[in-house]
C-alpha atoms as a PDB file:
ATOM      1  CA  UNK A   1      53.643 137.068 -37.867  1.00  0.00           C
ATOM      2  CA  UNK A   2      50.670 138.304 -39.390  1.00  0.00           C
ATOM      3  CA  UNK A   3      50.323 138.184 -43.491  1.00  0.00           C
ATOM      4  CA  UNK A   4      50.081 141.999 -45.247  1.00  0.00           C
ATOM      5  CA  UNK A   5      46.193 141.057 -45.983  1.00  0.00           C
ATOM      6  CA  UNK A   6      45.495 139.795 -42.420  1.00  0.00           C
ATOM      7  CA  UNK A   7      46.303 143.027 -40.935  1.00  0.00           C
ATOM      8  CA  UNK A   8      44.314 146.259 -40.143  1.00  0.00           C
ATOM      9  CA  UNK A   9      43.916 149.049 -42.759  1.00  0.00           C
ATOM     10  CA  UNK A  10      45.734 151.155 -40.523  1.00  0.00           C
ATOM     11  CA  UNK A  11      48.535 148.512 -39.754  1.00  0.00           C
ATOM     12  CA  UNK A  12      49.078 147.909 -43.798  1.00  0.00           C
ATOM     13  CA  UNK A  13      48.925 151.555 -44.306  1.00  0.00           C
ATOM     14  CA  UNK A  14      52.199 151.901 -41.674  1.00  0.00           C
ATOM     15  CA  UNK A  15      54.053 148.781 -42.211  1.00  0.00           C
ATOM     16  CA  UNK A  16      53.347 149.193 -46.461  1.00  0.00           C
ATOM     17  CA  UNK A  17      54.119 153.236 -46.992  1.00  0.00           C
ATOM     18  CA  UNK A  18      55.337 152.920 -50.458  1.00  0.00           C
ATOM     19  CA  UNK A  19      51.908 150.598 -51.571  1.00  0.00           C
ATOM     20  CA  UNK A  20      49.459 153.604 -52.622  1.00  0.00           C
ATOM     21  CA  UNK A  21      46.057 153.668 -52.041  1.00  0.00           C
ATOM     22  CA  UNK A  22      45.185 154.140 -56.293  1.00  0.00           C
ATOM     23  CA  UNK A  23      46.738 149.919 -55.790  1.00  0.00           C
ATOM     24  CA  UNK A  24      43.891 149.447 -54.403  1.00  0.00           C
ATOM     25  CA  UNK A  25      42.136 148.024 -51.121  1.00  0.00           C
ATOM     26  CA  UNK A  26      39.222 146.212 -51.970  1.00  0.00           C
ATOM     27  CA  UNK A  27      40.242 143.271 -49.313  1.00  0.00           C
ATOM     28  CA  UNK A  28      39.701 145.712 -46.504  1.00  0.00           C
ATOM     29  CA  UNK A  29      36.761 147.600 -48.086  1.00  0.00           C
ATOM     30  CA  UNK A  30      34.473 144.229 -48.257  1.00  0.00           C
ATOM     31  CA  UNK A  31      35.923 143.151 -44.793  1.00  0.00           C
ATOM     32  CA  UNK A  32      34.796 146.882 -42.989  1.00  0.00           C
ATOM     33  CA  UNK A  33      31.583 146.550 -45.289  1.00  0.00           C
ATOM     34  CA  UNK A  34      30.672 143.091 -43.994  1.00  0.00           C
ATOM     35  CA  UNK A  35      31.478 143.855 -40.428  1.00  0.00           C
ATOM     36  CA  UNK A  36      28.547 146.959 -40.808  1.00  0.00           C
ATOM     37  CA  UNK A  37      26.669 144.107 -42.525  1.00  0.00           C
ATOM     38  CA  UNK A  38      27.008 141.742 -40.083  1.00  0.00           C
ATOM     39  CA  UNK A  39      25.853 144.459 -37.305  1.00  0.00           C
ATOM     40  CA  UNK A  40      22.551 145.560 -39.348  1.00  0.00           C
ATOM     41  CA  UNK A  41      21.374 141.878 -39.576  1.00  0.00           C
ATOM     42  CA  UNK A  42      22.366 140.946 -35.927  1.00  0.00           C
ATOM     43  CA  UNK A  43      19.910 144.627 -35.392  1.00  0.00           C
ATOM     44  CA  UNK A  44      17.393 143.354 -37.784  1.00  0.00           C
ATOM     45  CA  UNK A  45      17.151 139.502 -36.303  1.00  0.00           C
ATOM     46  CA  UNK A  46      16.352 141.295 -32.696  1.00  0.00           C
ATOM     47  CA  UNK A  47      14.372 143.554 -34.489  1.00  0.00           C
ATOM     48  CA  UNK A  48      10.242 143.774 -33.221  1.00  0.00           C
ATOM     49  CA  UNK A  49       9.160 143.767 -37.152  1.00  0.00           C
ATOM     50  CA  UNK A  50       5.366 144.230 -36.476  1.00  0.00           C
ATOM     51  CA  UNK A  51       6.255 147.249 -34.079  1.00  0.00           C
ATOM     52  CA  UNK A  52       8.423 148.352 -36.800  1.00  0.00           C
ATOM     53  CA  UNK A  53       5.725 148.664 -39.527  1.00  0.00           C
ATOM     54  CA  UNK A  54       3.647 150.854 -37.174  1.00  0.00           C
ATOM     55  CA  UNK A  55       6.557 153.122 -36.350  1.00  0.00           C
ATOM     56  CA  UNK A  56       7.343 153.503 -39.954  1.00  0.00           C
ATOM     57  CA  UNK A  57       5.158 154.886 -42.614  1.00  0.00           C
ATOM     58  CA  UNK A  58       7.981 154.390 -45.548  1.00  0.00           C
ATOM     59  CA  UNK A  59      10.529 152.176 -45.892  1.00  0.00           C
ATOM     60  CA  UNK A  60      14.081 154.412 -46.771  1.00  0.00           C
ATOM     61  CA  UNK A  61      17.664 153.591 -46.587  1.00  0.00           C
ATOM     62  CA  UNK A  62      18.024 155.499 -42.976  1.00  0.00           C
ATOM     63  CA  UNK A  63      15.962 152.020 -41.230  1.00  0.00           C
ATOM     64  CA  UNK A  64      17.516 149.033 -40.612  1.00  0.00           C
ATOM     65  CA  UNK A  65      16.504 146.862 -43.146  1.00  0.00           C
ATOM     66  CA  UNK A  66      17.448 149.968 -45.769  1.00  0.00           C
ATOM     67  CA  UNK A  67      20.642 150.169 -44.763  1.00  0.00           C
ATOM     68  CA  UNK A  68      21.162 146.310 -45.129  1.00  0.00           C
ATOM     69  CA  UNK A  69      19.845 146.518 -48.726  1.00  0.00           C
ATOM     70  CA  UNK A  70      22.453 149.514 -49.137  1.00  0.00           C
ATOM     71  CA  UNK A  71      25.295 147.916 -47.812  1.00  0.00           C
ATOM     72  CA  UNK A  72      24.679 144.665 -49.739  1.00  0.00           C
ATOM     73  CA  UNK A  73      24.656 146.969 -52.849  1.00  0.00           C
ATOM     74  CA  UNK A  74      27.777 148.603 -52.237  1.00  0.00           C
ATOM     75  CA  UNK A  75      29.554 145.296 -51.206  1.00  0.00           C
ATOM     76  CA  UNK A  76      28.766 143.798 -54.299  1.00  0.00           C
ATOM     77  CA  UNK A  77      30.783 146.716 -56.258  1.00  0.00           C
ATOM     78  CA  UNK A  78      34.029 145.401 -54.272  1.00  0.00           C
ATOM     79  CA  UNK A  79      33.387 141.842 -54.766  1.00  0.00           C
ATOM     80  CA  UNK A  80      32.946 142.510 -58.450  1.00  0.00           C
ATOM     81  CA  UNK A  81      36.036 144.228 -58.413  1.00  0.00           C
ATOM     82  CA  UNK A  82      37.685 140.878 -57.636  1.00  0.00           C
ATOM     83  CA  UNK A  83      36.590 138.994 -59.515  1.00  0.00           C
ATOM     84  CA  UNK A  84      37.689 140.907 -62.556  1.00  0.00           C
ATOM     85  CA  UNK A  85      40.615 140.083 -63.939  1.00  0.00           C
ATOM     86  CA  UNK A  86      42.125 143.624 -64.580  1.00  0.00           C
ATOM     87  CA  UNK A  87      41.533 144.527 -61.543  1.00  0.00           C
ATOM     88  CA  UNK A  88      44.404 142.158 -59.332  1.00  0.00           C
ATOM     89  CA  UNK A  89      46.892 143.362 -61.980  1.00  0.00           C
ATOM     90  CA  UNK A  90      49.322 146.238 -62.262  1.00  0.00           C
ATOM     91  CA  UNK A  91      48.770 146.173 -65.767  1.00  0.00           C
ATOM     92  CA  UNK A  92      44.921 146.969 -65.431  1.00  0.00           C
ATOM     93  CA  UNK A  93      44.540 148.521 -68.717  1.00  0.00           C
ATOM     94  CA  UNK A  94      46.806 147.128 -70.401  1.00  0.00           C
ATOM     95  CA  UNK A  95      49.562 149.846 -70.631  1.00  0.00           C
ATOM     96  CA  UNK A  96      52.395 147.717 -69.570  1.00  0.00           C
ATOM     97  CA  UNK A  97      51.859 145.416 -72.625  1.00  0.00           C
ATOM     98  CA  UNK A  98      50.590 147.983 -75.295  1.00  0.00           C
ATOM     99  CA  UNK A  99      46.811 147.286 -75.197  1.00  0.00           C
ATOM    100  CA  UNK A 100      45.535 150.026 -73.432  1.00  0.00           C
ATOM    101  CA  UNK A 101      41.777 150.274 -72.967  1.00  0.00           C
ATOM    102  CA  UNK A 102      41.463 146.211 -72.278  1.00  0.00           C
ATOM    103  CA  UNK A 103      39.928 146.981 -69.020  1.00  0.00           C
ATOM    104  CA  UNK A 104      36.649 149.088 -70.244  1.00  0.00           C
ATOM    105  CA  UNK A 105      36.773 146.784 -73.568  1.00  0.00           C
ATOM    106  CA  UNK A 106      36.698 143.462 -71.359  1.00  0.00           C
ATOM    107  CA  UNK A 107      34.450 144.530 -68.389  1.00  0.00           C
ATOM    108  CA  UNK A 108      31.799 147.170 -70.506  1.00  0.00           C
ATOM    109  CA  UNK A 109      32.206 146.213 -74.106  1.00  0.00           C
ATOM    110  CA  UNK A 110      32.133 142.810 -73.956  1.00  0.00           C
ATOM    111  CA  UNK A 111      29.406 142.574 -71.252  1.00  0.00           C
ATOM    112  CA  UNK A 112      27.226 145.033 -73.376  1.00  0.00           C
ATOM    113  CA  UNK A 113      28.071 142.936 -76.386  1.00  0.00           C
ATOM    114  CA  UNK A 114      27.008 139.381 -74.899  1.00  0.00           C
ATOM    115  CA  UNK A 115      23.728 140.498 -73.065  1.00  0.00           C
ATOM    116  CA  UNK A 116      21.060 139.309 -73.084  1.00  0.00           C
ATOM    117  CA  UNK A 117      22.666 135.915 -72.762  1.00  0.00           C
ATOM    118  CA  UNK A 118      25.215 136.494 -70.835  1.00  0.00           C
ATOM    119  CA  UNK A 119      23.172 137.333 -67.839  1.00  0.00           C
ATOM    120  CA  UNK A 120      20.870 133.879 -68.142  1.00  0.00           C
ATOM    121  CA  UNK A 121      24.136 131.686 -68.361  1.00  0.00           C
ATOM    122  CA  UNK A 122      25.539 133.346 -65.511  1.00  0.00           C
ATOM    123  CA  UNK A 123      22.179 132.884 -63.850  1.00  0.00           C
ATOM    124  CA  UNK A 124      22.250 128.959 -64.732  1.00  0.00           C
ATOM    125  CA  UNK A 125      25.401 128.509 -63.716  1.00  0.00           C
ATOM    126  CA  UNK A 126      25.612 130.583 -60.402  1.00  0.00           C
ATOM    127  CA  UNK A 127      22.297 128.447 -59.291  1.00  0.00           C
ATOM    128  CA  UNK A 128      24.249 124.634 -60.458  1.00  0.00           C
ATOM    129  CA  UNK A 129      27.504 125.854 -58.529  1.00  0.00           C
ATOM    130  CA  UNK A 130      25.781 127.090 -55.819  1.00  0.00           C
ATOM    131  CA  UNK A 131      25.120 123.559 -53.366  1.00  0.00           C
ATOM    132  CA  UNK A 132      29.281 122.410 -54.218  1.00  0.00           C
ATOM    133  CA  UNK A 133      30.404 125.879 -53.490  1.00  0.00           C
ATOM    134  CA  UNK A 134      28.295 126.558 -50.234  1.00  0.00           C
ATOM    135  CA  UNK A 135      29.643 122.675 -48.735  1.00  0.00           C
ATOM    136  CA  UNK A 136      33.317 123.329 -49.801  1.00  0.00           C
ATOM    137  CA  UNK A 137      33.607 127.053 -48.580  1.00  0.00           C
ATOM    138  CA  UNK A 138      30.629 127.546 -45.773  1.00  0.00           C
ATOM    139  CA  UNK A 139      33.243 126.898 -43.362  1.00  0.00           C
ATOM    140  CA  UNK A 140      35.914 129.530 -44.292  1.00  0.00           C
ATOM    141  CA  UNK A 141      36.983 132.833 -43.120  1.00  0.00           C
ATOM    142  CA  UNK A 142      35.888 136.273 -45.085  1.00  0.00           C
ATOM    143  CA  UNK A 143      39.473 136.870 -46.253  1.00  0.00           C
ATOM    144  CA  UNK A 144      40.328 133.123 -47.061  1.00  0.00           C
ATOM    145  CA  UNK A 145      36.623 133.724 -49.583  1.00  0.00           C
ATOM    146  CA  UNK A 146      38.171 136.711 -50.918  1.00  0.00           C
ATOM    147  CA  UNK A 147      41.951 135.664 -51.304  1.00  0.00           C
ATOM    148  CA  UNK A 148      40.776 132.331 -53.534  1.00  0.00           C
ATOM    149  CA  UNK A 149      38.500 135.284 -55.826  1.00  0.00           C
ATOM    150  CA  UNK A 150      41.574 137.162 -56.316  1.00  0.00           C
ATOM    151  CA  UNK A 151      43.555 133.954 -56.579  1.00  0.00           C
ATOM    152  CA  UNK A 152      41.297 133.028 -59.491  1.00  0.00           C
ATOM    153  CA  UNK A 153      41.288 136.421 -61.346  1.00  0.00           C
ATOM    154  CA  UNK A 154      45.004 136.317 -61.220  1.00  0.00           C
ATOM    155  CA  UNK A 155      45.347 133.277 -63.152  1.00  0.00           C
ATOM    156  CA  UNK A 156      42.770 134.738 -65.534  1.00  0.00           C
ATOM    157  CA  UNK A 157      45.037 137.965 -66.680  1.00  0.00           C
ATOM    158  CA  UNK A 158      47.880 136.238 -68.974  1.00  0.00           C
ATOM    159  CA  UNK A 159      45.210 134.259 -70.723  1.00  0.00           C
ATOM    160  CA  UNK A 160      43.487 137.583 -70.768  1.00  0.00           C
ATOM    161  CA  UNK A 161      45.776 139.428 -72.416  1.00  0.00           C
ATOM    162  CA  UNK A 162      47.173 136.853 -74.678  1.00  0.00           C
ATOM    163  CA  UNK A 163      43.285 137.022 -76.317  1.00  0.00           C
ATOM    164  CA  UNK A 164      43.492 140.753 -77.038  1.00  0.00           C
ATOM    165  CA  UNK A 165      46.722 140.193 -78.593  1.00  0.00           C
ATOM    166  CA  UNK A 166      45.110 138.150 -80.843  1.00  0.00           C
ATOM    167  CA  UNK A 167      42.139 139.928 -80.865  1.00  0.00           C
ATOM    168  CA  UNK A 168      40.819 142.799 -83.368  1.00  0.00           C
ATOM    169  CA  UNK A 169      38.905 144.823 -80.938  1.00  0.00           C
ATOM    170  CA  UNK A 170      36.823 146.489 -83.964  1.00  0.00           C
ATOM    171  CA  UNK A 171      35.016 143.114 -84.626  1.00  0.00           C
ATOM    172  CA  UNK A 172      33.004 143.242 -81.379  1.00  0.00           C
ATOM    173  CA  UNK A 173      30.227 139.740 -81.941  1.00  0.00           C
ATOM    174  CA  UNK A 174      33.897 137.390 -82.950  1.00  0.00           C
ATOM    175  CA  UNK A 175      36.056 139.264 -80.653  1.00  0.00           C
ATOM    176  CA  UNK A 176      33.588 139.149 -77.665  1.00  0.00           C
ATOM    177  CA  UNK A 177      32.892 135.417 -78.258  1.00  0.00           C
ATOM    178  CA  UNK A 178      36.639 134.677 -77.135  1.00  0.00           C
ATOM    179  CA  UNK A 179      35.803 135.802 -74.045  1.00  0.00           C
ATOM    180  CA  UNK A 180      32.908 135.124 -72.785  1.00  0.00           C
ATOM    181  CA  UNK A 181      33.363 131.303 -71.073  1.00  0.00           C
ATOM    182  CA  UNK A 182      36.165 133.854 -68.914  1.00  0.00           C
ATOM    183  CA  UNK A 183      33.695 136.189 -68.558  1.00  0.00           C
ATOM    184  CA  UNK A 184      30.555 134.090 -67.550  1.00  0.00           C
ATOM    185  CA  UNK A 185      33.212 132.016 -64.746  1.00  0.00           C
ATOM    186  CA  UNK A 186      34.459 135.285 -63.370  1.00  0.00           C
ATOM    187  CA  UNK A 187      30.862 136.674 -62.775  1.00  0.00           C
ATOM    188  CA  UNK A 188      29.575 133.346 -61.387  1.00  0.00           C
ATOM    189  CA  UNK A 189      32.407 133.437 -58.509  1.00  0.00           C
ATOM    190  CA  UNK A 190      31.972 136.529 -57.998  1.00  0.00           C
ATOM    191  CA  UNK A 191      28.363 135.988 -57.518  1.00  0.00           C
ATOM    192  CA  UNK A 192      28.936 132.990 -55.287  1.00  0.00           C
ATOM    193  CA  UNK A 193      31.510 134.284 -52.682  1.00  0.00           C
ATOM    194  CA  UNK A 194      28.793 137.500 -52.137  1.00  0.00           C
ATOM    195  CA  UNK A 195      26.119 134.914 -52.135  1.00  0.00           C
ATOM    196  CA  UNK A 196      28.106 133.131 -48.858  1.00  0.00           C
ATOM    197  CA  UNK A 197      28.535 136.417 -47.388  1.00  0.00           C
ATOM    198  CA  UNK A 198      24.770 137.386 -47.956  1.00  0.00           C
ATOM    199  CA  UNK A 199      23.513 134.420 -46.854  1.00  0.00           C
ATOM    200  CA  UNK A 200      25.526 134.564 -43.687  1.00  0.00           C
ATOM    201  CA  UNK A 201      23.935 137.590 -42.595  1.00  0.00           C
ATOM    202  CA  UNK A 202      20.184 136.551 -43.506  1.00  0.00           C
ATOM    203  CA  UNK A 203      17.531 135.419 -40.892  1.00  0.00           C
ATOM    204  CA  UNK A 204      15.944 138.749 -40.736  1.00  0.00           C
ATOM    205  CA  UNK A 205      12.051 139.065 -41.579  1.00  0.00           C
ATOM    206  CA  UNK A 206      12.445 141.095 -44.580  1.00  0.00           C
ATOM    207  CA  UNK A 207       8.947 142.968 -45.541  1.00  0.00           C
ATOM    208  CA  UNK A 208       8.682 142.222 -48.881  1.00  0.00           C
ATOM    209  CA  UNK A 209       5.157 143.957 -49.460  1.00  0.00           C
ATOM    210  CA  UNK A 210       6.656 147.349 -48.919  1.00  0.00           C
ATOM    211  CA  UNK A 211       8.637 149.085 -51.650  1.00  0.00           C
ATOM    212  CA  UNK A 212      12.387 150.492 -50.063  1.00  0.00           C
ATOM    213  CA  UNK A 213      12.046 153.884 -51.139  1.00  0.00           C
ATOM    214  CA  UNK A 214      16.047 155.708 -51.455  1.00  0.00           C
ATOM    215  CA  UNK A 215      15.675 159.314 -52.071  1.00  0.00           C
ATOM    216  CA  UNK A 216      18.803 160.017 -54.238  1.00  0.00           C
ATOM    217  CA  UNK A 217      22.274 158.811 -53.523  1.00  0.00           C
ATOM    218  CA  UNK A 218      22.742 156.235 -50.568  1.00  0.00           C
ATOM    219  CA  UNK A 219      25.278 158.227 -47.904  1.00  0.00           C
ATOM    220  CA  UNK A 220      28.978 157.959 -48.488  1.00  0.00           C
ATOM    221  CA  UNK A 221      30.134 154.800 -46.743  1.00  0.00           C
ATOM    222  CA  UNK A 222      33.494 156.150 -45.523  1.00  0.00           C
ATOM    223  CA  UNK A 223      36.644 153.495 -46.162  1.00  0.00           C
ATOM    224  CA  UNK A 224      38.196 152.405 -42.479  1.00  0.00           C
ATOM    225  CA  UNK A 225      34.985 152.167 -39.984  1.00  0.00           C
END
């Protein structure tokens, strides 16, 4: 028998009635996202590139290598999402516990707080993880990548939590501090299972002289395709 994440969006949906979609359903958002993924840069490998150029006076996010770039984008939002903490848990904002507004104060605050250096640690980091995480996880499936994310975040909410309680939010440079070793792990996986997935649908010539040009918002990428 399958497991509830192995299934189709449509078979959870039927066999899970009472799970509502406001839970949450990033695990099948990434998975329909990287199958469109996968599909552009199988396009994009066959693609004639030089006959390309001359069809193709702009580069936007309707051509093939645009709508690669777009999907990538939007994948990353999901990915993010678990690898957040607050975001496997029912108590997201903390409003089971009595600390409501955790999740904006963790994810926003914080992050605002810590930058510049949060970005180059994460940066560091992401790049000496990268060889030991491609070897032990090159081999696995898409969901197996995004259960062990989840997996990870999960762990990472009772610590979380038990922080805030601690924790006077008013004092943002100390209170931040407390959180940022979390906060610099949880971006690095994060950016290390979408790194997999990226680099699993490279091999594309990608024409980096030209500037991708995306007039307004990228098209709604509908959930289930």
């Amino acid at each position: 028998m399958q497991k509830p994440f192995e299934l189709s969006r449509a078979e959870f949906e039927a066999r899970f009635p009472d799970i509502k979609e406001d839970a949450g359903r990033s695990f099948w958002r990434v998975r329909e996202l990287v199958g469109q993924l996968e599909s552009t840069a199988k396009a994009l490998r066959e693609l004639d590139v030089e006959k390309e150029k001359e069809k193709e006076k702009e580069k936007r996010a309707s051509t093939p290598a645009g709508r690669w770039l777009v999907l990538a984008g939007v994948l990353s939002h999901y990915v993010g999402d678990l690898a957040q903490p607050l975001h496997v848990s029912e108590n997201y904002d903390g409003q089971m516990t009595g600390q409501k507004g955790i999740h904006s104060y963790f994810e926003d605050t914080c992050v605002d707080e810590l930058f510049p250096k949060i970005q180059s640690r994460v940066d560091n980091l992401a790049r000496d993880r990268w060889p030991a995480f491609r070897k032990k996880n090159g081999g696995k499936s898409l969901l197996e990548l995004l259960e062990a994310l989840a997996r990870g975040s999960i762990r990472n909410v009772e610590p979380l939590l038990k922080i805030d309680k601690k924790n006077k939010r008013d004092n943002l440079k100390a209170s931040c501090a407390r959180y940022e070793q979390m906060i610099a792990d949880r971006l690095v996986e994060g950016s290390l299972v979408l790194a997999e997935i990226y680099r699993r649908n490279v091999g594309w010539k990608y024409d980096g002289k030209k500037f991708y040009f995306f007039e307004g918002a990228p098209e709604y990428i509908r959930p289930g395709g």
